[in-house]
Structure formats: C-alpha cells, structure tokens
C-alpha atoms as a PDB file:
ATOM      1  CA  UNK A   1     -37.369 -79.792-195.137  1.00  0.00           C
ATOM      2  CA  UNK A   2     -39.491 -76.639-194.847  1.00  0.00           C
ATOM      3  CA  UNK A   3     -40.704 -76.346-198.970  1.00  0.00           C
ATOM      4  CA  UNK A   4     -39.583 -78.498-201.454  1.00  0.00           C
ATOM      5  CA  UNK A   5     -40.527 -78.454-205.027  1.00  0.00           C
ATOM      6  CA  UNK A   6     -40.409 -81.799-206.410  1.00  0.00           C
ATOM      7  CA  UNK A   7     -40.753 -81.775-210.180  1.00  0.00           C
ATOM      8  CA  UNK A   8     -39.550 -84.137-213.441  1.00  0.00           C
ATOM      9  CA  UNK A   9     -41.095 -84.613-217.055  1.00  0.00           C
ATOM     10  CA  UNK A  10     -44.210 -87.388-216.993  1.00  0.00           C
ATOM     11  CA  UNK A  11     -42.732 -90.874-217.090  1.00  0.00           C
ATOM     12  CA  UNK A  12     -39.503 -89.544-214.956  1.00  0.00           C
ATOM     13  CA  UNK A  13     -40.443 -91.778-211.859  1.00  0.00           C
ATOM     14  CA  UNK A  14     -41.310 -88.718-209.517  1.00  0.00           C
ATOM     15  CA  UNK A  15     -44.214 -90.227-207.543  1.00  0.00           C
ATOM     16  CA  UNK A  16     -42.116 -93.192-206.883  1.00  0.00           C
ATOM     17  CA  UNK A  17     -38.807 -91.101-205.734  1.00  0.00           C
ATOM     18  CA  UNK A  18     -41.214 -88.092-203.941  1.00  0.00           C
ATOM     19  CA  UNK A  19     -43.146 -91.724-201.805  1.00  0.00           C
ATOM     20  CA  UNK A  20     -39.257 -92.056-200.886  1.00  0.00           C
ATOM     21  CA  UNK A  21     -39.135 -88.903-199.584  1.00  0.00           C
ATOM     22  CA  UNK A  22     -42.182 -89.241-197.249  1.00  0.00           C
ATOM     23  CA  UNK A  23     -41.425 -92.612-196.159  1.00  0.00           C
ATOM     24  CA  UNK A  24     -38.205 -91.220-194.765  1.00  0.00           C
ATOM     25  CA  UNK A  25     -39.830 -88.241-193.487  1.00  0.00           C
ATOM     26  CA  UNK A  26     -42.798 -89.417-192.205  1.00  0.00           C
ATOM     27  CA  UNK A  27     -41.584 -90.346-188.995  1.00  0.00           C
ATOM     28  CA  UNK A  28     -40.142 -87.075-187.995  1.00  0.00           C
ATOM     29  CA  UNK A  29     -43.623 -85.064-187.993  1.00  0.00           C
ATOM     30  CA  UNK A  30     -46.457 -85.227-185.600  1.00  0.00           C
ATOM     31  CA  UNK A  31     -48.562 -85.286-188.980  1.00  0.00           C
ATOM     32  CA  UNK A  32     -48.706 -85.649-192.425  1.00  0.00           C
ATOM     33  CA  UNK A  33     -51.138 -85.461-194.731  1.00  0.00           C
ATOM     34  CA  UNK A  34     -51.144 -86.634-198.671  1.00  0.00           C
ATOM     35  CA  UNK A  35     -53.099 -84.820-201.141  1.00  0.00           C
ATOM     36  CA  UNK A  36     -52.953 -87.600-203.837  1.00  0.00           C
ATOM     37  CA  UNK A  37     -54.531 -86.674-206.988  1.00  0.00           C
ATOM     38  CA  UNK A  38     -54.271 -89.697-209.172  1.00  0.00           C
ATOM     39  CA  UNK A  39     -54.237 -92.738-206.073  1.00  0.00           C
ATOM     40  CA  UNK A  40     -50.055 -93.537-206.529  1.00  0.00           C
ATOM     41  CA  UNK A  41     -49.704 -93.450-202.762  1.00  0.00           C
ATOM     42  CA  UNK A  42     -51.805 -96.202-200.730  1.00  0.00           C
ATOM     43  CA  UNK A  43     -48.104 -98.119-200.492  1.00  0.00           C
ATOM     44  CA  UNK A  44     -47.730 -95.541-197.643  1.00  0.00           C
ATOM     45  CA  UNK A  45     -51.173 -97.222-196.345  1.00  0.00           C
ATOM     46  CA  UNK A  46     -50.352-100.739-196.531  1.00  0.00           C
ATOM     47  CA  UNK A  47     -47.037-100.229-195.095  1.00  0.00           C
ATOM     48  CA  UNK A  48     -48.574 -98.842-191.978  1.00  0.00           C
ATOM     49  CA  UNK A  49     -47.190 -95.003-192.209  1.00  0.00           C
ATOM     50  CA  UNK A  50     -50.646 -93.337-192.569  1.00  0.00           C
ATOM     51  CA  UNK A  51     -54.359 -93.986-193.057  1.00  0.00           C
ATOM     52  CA  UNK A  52     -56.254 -93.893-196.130  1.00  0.00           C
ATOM     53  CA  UNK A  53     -59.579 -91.685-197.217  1.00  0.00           C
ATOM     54  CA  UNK A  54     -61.309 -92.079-200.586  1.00  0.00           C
ATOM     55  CA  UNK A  55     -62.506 -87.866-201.169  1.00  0.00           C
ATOM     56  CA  UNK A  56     -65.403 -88.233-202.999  1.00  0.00           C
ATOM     57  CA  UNK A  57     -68.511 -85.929-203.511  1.00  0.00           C
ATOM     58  CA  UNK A  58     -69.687 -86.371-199.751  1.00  0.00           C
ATOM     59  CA  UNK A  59     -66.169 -86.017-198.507  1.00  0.00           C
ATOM     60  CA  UNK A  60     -65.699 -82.931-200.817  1.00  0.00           C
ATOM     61  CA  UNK A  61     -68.399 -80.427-198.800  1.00  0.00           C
ATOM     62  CA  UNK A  62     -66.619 -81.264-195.637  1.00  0.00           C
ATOM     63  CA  UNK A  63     -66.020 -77.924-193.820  1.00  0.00           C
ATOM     64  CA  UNK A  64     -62.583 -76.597-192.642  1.00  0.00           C
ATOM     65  CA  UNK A  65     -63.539 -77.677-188.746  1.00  0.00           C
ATOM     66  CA  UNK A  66     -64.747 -81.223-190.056  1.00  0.00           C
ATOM     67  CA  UNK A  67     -61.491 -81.623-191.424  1.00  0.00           C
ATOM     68  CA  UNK A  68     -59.632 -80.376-188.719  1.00  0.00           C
ATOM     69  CA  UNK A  69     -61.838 -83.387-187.088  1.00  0.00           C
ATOM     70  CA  UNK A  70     -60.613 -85.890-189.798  1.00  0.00           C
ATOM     71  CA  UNK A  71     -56.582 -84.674-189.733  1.00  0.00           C
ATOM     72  CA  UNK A  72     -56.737 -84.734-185.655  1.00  0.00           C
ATOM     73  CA  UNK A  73     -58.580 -88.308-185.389  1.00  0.00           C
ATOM     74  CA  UNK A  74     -55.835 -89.433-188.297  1.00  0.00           C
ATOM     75  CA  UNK A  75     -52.430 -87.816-187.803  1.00  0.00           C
ATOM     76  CA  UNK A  76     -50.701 -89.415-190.795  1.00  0.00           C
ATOM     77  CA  UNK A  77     -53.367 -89.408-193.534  1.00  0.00           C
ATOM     78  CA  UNK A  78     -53.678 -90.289-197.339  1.00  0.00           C
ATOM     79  CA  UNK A  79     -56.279 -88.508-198.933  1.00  0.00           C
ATOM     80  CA  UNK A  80     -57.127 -89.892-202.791  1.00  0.00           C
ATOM     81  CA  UNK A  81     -59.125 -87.683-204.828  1.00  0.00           C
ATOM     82  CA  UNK A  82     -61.895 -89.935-206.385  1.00  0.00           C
ATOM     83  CA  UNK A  83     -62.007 -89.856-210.038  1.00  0.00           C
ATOM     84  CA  UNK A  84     -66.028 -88.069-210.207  1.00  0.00           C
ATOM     85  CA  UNK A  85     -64.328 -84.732-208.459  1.00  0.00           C
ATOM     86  CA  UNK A  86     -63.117 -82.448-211.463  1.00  0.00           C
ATOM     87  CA  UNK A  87     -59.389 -80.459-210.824  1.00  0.00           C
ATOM     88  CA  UNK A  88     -61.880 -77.364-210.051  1.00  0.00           C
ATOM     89  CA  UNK A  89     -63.200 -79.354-206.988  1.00  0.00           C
ATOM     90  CA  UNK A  90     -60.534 -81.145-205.748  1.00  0.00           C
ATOM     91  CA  UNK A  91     -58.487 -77.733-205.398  1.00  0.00           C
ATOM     92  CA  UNK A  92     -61.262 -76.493-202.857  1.00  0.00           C
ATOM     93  CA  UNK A  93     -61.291 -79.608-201.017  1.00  0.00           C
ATOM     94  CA  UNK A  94     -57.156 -79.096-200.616  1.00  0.00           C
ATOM     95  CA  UNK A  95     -57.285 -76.077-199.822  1.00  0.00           C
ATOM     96  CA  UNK A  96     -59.990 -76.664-196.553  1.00  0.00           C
ATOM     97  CA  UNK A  97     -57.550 -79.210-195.661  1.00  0.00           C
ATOM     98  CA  UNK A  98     -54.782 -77.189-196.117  1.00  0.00           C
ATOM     99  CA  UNK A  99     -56.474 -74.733-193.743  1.00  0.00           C
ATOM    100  CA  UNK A 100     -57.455 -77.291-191.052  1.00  0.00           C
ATOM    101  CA  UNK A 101     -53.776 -78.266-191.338  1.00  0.00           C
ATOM    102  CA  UNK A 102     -52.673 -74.628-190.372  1.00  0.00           C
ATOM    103  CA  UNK A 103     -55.301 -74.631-187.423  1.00  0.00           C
ATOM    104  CA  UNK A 104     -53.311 -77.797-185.729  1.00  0.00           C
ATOM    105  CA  UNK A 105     -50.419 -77.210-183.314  1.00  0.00           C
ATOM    106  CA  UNK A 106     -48.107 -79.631-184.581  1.00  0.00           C
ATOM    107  CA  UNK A 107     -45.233 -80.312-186.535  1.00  0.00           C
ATOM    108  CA  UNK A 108     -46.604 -81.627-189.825  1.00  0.00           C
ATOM    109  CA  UNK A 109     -45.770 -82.594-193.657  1.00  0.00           C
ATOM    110  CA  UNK A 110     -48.480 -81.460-196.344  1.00  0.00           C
ATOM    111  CA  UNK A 111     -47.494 -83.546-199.643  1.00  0.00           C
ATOM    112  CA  UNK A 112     -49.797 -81.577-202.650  1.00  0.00           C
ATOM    113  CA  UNK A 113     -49.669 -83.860-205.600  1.00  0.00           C
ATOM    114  CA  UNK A 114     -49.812 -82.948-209.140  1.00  0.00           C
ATOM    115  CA  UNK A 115     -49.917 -79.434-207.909  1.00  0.00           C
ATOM    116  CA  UNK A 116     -50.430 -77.960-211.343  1.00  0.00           C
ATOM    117  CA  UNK A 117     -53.861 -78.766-210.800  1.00  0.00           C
ATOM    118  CA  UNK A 118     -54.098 -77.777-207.342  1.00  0.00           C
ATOM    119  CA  UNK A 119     -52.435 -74.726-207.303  1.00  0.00           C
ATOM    120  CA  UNK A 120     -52.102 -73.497-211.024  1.00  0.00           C
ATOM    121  CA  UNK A 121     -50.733 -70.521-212.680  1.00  0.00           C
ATOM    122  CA  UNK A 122     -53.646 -69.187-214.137  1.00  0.00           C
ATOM    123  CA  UNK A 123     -56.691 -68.122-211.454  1.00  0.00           C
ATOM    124  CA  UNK A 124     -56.528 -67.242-207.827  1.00  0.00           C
ATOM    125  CA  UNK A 125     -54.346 -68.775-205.746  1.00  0.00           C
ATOM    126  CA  UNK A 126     -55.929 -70.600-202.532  1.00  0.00           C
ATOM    127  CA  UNK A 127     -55.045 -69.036-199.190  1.00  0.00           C
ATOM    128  CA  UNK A 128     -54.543 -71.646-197.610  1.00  0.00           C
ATOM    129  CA  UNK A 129     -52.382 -73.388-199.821  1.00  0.00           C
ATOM    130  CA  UNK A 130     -50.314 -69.974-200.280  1.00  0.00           C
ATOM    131  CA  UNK A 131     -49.732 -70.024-196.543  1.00  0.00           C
ATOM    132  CA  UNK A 132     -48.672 -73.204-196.256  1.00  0.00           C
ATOM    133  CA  UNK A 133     -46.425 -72.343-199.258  1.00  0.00           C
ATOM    134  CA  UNK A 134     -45.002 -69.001-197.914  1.00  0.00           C
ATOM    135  CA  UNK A 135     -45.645 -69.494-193.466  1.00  0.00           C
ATOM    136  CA  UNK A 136     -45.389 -72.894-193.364  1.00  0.00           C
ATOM    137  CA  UNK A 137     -42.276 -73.113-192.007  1.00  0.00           C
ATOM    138  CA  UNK A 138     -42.821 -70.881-189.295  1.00  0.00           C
ATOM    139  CA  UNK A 139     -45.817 -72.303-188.113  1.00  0.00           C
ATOM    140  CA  UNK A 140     -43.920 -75.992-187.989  1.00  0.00           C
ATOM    141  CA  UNK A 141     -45.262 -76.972-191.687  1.00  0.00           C
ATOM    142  CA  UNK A 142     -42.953 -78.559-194.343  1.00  0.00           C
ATOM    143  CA  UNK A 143     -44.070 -79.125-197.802  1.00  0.00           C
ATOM    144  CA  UNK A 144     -43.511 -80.465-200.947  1.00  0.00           C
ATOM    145  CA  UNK A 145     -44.988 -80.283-204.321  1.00  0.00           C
ATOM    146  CA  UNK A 146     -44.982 -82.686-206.804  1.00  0.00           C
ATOM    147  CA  UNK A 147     -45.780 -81.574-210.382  1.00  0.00           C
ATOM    148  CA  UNK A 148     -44.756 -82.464-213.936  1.00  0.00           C
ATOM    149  CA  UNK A 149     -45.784 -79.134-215.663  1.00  0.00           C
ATOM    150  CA  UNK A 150     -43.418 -76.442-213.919  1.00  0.00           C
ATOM    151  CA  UNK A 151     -44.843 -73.907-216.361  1.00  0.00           C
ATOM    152  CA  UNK A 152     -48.544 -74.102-215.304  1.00  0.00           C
ATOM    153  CA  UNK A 153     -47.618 -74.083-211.497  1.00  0.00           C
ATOM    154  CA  UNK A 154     -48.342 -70.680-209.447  1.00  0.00           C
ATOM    155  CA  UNK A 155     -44.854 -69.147-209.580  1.00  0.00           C
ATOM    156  CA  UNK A 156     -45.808 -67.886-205.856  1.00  0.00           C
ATOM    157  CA  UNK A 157     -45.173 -71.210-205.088  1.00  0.00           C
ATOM    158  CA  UNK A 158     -41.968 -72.043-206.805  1.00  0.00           C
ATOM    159  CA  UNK A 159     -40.413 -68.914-205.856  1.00  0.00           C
ATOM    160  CA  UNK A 160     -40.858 -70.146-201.534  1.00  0.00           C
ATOM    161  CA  UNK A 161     -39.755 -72.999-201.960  1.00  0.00           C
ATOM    162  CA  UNK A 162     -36.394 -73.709-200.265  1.00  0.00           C
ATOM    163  CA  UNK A 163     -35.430 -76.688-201.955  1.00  0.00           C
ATOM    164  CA  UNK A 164     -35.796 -78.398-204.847  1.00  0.00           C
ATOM    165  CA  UNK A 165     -35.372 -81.822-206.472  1.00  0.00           C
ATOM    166  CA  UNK A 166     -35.615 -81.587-210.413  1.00  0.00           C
ATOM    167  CA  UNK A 167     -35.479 -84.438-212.634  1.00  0.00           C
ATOM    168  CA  UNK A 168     -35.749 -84.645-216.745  1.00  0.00           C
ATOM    169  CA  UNK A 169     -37.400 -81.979-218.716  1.00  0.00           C
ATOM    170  CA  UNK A 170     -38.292 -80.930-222.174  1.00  0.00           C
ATOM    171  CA  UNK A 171     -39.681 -77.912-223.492  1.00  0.00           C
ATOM    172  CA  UNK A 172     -39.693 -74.717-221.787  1.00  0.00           C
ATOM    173  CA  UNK A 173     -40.700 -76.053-217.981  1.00  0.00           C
ATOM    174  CA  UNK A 174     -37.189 -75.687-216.848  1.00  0.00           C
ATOM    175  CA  UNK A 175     -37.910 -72.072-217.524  1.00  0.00           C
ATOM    176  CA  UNK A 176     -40.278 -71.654-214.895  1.00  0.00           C
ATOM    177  CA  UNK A 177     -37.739 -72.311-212.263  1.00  0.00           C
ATOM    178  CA  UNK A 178     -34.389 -70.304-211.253  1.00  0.00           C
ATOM    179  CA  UNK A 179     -31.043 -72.610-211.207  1.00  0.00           C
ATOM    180  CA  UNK A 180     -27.850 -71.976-210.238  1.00  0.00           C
ATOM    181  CA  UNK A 181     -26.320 -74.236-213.154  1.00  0.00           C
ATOM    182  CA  UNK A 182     -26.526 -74.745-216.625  1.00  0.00           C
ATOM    183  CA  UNK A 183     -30.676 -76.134-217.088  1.00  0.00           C
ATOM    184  CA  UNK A 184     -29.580 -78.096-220.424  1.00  0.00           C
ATOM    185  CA  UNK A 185     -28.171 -80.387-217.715  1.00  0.00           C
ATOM    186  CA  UNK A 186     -31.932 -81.345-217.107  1.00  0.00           C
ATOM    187  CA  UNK A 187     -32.610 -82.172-221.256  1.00  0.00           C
ATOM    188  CA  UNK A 188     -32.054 -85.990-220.765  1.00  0.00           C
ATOM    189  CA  UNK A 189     -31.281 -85.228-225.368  1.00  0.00           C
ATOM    190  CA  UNK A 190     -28.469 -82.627-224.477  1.00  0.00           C
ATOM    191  CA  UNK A 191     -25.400 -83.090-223.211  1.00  0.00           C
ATOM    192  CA  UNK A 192     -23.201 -79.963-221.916  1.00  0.00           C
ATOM    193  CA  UNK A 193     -19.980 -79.303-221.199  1.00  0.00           C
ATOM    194  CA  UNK A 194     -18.303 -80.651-218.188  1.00  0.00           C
ATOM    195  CA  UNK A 195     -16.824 -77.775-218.023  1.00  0.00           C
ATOM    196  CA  UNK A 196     -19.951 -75.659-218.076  1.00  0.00           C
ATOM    197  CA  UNK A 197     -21.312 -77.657-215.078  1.00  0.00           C
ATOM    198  CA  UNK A 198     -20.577 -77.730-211.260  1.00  0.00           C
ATOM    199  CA  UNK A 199     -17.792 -80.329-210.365  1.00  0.00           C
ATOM    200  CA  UNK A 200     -21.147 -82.025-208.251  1.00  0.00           C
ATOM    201  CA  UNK A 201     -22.679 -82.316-211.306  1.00  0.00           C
ATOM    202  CA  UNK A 202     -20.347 -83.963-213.404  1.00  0.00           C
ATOM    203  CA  UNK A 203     -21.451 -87.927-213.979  1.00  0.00           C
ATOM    204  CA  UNK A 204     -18.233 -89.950-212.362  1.00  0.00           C
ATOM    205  CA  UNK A 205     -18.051 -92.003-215.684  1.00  0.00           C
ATOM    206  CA  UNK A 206     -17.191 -89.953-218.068  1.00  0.00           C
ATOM    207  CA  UNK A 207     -18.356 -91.955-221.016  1.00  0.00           C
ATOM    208  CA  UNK A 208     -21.755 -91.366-219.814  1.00  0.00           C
ATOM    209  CA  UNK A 209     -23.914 -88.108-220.931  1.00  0.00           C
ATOM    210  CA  UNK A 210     -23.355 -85.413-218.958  1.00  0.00           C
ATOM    211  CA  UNK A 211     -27.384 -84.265-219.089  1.00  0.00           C
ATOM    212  CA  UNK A 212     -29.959 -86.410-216.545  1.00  0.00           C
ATOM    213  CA  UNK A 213     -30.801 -89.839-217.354  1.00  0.00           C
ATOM    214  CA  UNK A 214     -33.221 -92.189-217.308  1.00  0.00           C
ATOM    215  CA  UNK A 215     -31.998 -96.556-216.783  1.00  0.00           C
ATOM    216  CA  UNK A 216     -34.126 -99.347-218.164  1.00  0.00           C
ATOM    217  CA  UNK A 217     -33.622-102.563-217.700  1.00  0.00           C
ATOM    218  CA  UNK A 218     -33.576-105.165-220.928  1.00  0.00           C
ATOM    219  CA  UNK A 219     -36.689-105.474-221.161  1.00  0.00           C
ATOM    220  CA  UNK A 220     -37.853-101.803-221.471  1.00  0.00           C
ATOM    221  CA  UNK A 221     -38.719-101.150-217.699  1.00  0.00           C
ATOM    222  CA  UNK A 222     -37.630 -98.101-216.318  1.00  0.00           C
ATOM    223  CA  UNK A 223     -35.454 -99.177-213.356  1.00  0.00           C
ATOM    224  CA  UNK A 224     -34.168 -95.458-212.326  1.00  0.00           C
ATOM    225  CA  UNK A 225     -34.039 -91.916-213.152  1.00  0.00           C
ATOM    226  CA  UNK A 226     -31.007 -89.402-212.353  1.00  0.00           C
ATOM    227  CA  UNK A 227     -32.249 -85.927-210.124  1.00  0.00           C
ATOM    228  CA  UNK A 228     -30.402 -82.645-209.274  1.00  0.00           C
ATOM    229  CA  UNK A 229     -31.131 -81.686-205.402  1.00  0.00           C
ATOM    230  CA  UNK A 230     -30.541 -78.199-204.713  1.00  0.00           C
ATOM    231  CA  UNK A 231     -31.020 -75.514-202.056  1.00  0.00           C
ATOM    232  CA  UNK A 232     -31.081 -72.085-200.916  1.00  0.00           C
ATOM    233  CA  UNK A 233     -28.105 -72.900-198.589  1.00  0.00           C
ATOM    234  CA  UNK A 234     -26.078 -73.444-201.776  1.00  0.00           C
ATOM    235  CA  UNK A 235     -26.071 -77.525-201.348  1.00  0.00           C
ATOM    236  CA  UNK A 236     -25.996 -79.591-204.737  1.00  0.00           C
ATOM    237  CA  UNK A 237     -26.299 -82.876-205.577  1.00  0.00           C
ATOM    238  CA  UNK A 238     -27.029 -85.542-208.695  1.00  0.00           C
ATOM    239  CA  UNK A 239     -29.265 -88.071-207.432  1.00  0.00           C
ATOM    240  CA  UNK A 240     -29.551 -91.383-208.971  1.00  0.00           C
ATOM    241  CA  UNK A 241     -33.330 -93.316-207.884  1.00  0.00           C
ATOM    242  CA  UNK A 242     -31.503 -96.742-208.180  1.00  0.00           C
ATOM    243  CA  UNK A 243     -29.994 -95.866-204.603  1.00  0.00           C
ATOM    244  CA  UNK A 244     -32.778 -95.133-202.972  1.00  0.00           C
ATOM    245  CA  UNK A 245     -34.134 -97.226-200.396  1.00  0.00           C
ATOM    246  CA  UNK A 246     -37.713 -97.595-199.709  1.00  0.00           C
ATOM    247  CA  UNK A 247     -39.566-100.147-198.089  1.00  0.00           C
ATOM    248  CA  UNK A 248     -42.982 -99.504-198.927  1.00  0.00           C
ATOM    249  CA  UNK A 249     -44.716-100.411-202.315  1.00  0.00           C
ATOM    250  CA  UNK A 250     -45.032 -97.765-204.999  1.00  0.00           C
ATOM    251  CA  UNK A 251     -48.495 -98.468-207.067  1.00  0.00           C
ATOM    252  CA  UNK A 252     -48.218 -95.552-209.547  1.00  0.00           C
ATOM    253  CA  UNK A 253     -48.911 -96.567-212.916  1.00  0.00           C
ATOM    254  CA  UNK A 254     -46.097 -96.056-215.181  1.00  0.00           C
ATOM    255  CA  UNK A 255     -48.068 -96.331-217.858  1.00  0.00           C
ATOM    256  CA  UNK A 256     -46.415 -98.124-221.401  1.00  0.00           C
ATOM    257  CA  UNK A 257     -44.469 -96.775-223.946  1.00  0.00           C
ATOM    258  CA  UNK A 258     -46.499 -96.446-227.388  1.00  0.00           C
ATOM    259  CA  UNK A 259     -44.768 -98.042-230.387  1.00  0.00           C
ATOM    260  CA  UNK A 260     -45.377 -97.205-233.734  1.00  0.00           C
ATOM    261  CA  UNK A 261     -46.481 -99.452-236.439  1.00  0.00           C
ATOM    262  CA  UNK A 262     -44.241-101.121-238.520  1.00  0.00           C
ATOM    263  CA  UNK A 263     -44.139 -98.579-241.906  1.00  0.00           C
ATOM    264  CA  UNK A 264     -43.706-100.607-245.262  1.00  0.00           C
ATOM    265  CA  UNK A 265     -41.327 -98.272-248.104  1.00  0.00           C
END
C-alpha cells in the first residue's frame, strides 16, 4: 500500500470505506496502529483485529520509549483521542507514536485520522509524521490518511503519497491534489463529458451522472458513495462502497441531514 491518501467531502462515508481498507489490510502487517481522532473505529476492536486505548491527559505525556512499550505489548492498536485533548495536543501525542512506530522492526500500517488536524498546512510539520509520510515505505511502513479538508492538509504529505482514493468534493479541495483526469468528475453537482473522462471512469449506465455519487436508500440513509482509486503506477478505478465487503461494525456517526422549516408565501 506504501501511502495512501484517503480523502471525500464530510458526510461522503470515508471512515466507513477507509475501516474497509484496514480490515482487509490488517492482516498483512506485523502492526498497525489507528490514530482515531473522533472514536469511528472501535468496530476494528470488537471484531477482534486490534486493541483499544482511550488517549487522554495521562496517556498524552507518555514519552516516545513508553510508547514504543505500548505499540510492542499491543501490535494491532486503536488509539481514540479523548475529547478533553485539544487538535494542538493530540498532534504531539501522534507524532511520539508515530516515532515509536519508526523505532519498531516490523512491517506495520499507521492509519492518521482526520489528518487535517494532525498534520495541517499551516505550522511545522511533525518529524515523525513527515517520515512516516516520505520513508515509510522503506523502512516497511504503509500509511494512509484520512481527511475531509484536502486544502488544510500539509501538501508534504499529499505530494508522497502513492495512492489515492478520492471521493465527493466541493469547493476548491480538489485543488489541493494533482489528478490525472478531469476533477469536475469529483463535484457529485457536475456532470462532464464522457468524452472528457477516462474510458475507467465512465459510469456503465449511461443514464446515470457521469460526476461521483452518493445512494440513499428511501428513507434518506446513505447506503453508498462512488470513489476514484488512483496511483502512481497509472492504475484507475471508480469505486462504488455498496460492493465493499466488511465484516466488522462501522460506529461513525453520520450525523443527520438538517431540514429547513416549512416557509409560508
């Protein structure tokens, strides 16, 4: 997998297709580890494929060699910020556990969550997360990260990333991010040209829009989301979520739609 950017517009179903991803991965590394901002992963947990730690403000001065304790002790590990540490302080914490990650011999997945927060645009970037990001792969270390604001992520990241899956967008996000295809194919309100797209792009029913889509079922519930895989190798590929199998339980919130009021003339 080496990096993989994993990235769709809030409400696009990405934690629930990126817990795919490490379910099916999972079992090919010596270790993962799951830096879960927000708590969407613990179906990973109760489907046996890794442990679970609340970080909280003990957990959060833990030095690099007591987490290279914690990852060694716990080879496939969840770790769920708690909701008192601020985006400033959980960025630290993931980056000493990104480090202790780079001090184990092994073949190993780090998953960074909402990595807008974790590794932003504006500010510093962590070391240890940048090495992961850019030596990773050499050192045995895939990656992916999962973010919903393309624009506010370090572009350091972005650019070493090998692979990416990219779902609906709106706004100037898509920007942030160097395709080999049209990007209005990622507007879910646009709808290019066949023509203008790759033949692998091209929806097989042609009634259909040709941009991403989301599927709902009838009553409201979002039931699947359409993806573009891509890589540096020159492999592309629409992705719809209603094929994907995955046996363990996704407990992101997907939140509700807000209605507006009913508006008298």
């Amino acid at each position: 997998m080496s990096a993989l950017l994993f990235a769709a517009q809030s409400g696009w179903g990405k934690s629930y297709h990126g817990q795919a991803w490490m379910e099916s991965n999972a079992d090919a590394y010596e270790g993962m580890v799951v830096m879960d901002y927000c708590g969407e992963y613990r179906g990973l947990v109760k489907y046996g494929l890794a442990q679970h730690w609340i970080v909280g403000p003990a957990e959060r001065n833990l030095s690099v060699s007591g987490w290279v304790d914690v990852l060694a002790s716990n080879p496939k590990l969840v770790l769920e910020r708690h909701n008192s540490l601020t985006a400033e302080e959980w960025r630290e914490v993931c980056d000493r556990v990104a480090e202790a990650a780079r001090r184990l011999d092994r073949d190993q997945l780090v998953v960074v969550d909402e990595a807008h927060f974790v590794v932003p645009q504006q500010g510093k970037l962590p070391d240890a997360l940048k090495s992961i990001a850019t030596t990773g792969r050499g050192a045995g270390t895939s990656s992916m990260w999962i973010t919903q604001r393309l624009a506010e992520i370090d572009k350091t990241i972005t650019t070493q990333c090998q692979s990416r899956m990219l779902g609906g967008f709106k706004g100037g996000d898509l920007g942030s991010v160097s395709v080999e295809y049209p990007e209005d194919v990622h507007d879910p309100a646009k709808n290019p040209s066949p023509a203008n797209l790759p033949r692998e792009l091209v929806p097989s029913d042609p009634e259909r829009p040709t941009s991403l889509q989301k599927f709902k079922d009838d009553d409201g519930h979002t039931i699947g989301s359409e993806w573009i895989y891509s890589d540096d190798s020159g492999e592309i590929r629409r992705i719809n979520t209603q094929n994907v199998t995955m046996h363990s339980t996704h407990y992101g919130s997907q939140g509700n739609d807000l209605q507006p009021p009913e508006y008298t003339a």
